[in-house]
Protein backbone atom coordinates (compact mmCIF):
# COMPACT_ATOMS: atom_id res chain seq x y z
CA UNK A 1 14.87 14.68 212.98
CA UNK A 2 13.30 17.75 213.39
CA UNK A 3 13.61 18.56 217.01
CA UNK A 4 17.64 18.33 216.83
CA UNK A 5 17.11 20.98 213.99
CA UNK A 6 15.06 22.96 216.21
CA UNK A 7 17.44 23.01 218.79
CA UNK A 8 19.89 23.82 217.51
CA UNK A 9 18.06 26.69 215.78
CA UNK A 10 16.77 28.06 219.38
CA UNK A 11 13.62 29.59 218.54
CA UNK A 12 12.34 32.52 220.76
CA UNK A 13 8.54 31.93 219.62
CA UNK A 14 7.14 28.67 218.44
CA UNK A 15 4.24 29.08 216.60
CA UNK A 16 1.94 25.83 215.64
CA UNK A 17 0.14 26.56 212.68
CA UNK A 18 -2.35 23.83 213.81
CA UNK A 19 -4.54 22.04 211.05
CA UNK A 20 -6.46 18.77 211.83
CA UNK A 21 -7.00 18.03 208.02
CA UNK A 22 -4.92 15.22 208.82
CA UNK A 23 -6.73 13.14 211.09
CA UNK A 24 -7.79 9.79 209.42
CA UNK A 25 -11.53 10.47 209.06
CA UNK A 26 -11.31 14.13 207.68
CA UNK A 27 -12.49 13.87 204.20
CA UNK A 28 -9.33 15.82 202.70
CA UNK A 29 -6.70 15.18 204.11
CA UNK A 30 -6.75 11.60 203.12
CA UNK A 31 -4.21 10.47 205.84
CA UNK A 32 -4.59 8.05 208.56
CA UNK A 33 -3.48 10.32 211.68
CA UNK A 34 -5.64 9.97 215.38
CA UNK A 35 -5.90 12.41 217.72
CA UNK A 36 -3.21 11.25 219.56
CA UNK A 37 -0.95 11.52 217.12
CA UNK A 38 -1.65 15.48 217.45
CA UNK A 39 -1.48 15.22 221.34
CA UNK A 40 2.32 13.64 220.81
CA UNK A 41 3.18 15.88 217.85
CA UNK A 42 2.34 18.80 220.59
CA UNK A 43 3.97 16.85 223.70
CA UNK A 44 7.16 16.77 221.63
CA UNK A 45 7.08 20.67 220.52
CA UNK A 46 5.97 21.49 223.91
CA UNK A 47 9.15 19.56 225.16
CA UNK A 48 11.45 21.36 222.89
CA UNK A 49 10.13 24.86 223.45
CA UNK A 50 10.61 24.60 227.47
CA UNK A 51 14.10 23.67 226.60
CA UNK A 52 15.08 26.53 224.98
CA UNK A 53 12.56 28.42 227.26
CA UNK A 54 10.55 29.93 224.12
CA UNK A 55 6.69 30.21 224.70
CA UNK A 56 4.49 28.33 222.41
CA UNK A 57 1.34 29.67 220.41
CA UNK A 58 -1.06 27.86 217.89
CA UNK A 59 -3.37 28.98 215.55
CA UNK A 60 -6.04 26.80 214.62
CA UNK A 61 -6.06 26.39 210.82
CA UNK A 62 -7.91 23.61 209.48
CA UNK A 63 -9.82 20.28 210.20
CA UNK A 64 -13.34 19.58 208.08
CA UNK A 65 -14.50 16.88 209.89
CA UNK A 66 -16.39 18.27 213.46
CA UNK A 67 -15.87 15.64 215.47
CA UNK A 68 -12.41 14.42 214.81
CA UNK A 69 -11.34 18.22 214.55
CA UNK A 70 -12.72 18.53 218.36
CA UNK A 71 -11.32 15.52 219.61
CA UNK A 72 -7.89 16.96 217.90
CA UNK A 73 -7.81 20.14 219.05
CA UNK A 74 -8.87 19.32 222.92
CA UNK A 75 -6.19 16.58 222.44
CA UNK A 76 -3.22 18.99 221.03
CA UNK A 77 -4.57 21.93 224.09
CA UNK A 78 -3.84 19.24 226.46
CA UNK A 79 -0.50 18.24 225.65
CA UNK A 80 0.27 21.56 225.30
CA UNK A 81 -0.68 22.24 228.54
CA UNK A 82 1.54 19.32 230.10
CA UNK A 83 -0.48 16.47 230.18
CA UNK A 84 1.38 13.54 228.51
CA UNK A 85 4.70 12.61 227.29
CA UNK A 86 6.63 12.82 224.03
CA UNK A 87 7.17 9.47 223.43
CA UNK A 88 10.11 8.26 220.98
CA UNK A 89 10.33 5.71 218.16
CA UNK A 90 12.73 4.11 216.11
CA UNK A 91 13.69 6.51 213.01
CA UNK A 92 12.36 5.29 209.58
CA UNK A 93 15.22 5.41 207.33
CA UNK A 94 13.56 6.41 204.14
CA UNK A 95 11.66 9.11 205.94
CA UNK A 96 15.07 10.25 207.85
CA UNK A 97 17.10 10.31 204.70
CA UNK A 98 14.17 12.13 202.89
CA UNK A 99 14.00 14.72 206.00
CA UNK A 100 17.77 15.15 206.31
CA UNK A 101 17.84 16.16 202.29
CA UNK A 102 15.71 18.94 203.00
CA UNK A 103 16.89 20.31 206.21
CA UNK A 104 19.91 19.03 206.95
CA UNK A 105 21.87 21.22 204.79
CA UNK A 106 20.77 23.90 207.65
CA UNK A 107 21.56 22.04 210.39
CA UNK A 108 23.54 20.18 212.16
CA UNK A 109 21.99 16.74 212.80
């Protein structure tokens, strides 16, 4: 839902403010997320950003576990670099209807 937003916005700079408090064993974040799941967040913003040919930056911001923030991190540089592929799933309707509240009001989506 997102990207189609971003697309259509066609950013000159994307900017990843990059926190790892996320991944499942930081203790605050209290979410369930791997370090994959940063690598494909990345693949897909990488993805987007070479299609409106804006550069991407990041700025590491978080992450309070040292391992999974390292395994994270090397994970999202990769991607970013253009190893891997955004990979696609079917939409979650609660989450899309949630997410088109916000932004769709902006965008076209």
């Amino acid at each position: 839902m997102i990207i189609p937003a971003a697309l259509e916005f066609v950013p000159q700079l994307v900017l990843i403010s990059a926190g790892f408090d996320a991944h499942r064993d930081d203790p605050l974040g209290h979410c369930l997320l791997e370090a994959g799941s940063f690598a494909q967040m990345a693949c897909h913003v990488r993805d987007m950003a070479a299609k409106v040919g804006a550069p991407v930056g990041a700025v590491l911001e978080g992450g309070y576990q040292t391992a999974a923030l390292t395994e994270s991190l090397m994970a999202t540089i990769t991607a970013l670099a253009g190893v891997g592929t955004a990979e696609s799933m079917a939409p979650d309707p609660f989450v899309t209807s949630r997410v088109a509240a916000h932004v769709g009001h902006y965008w076209t989506l």
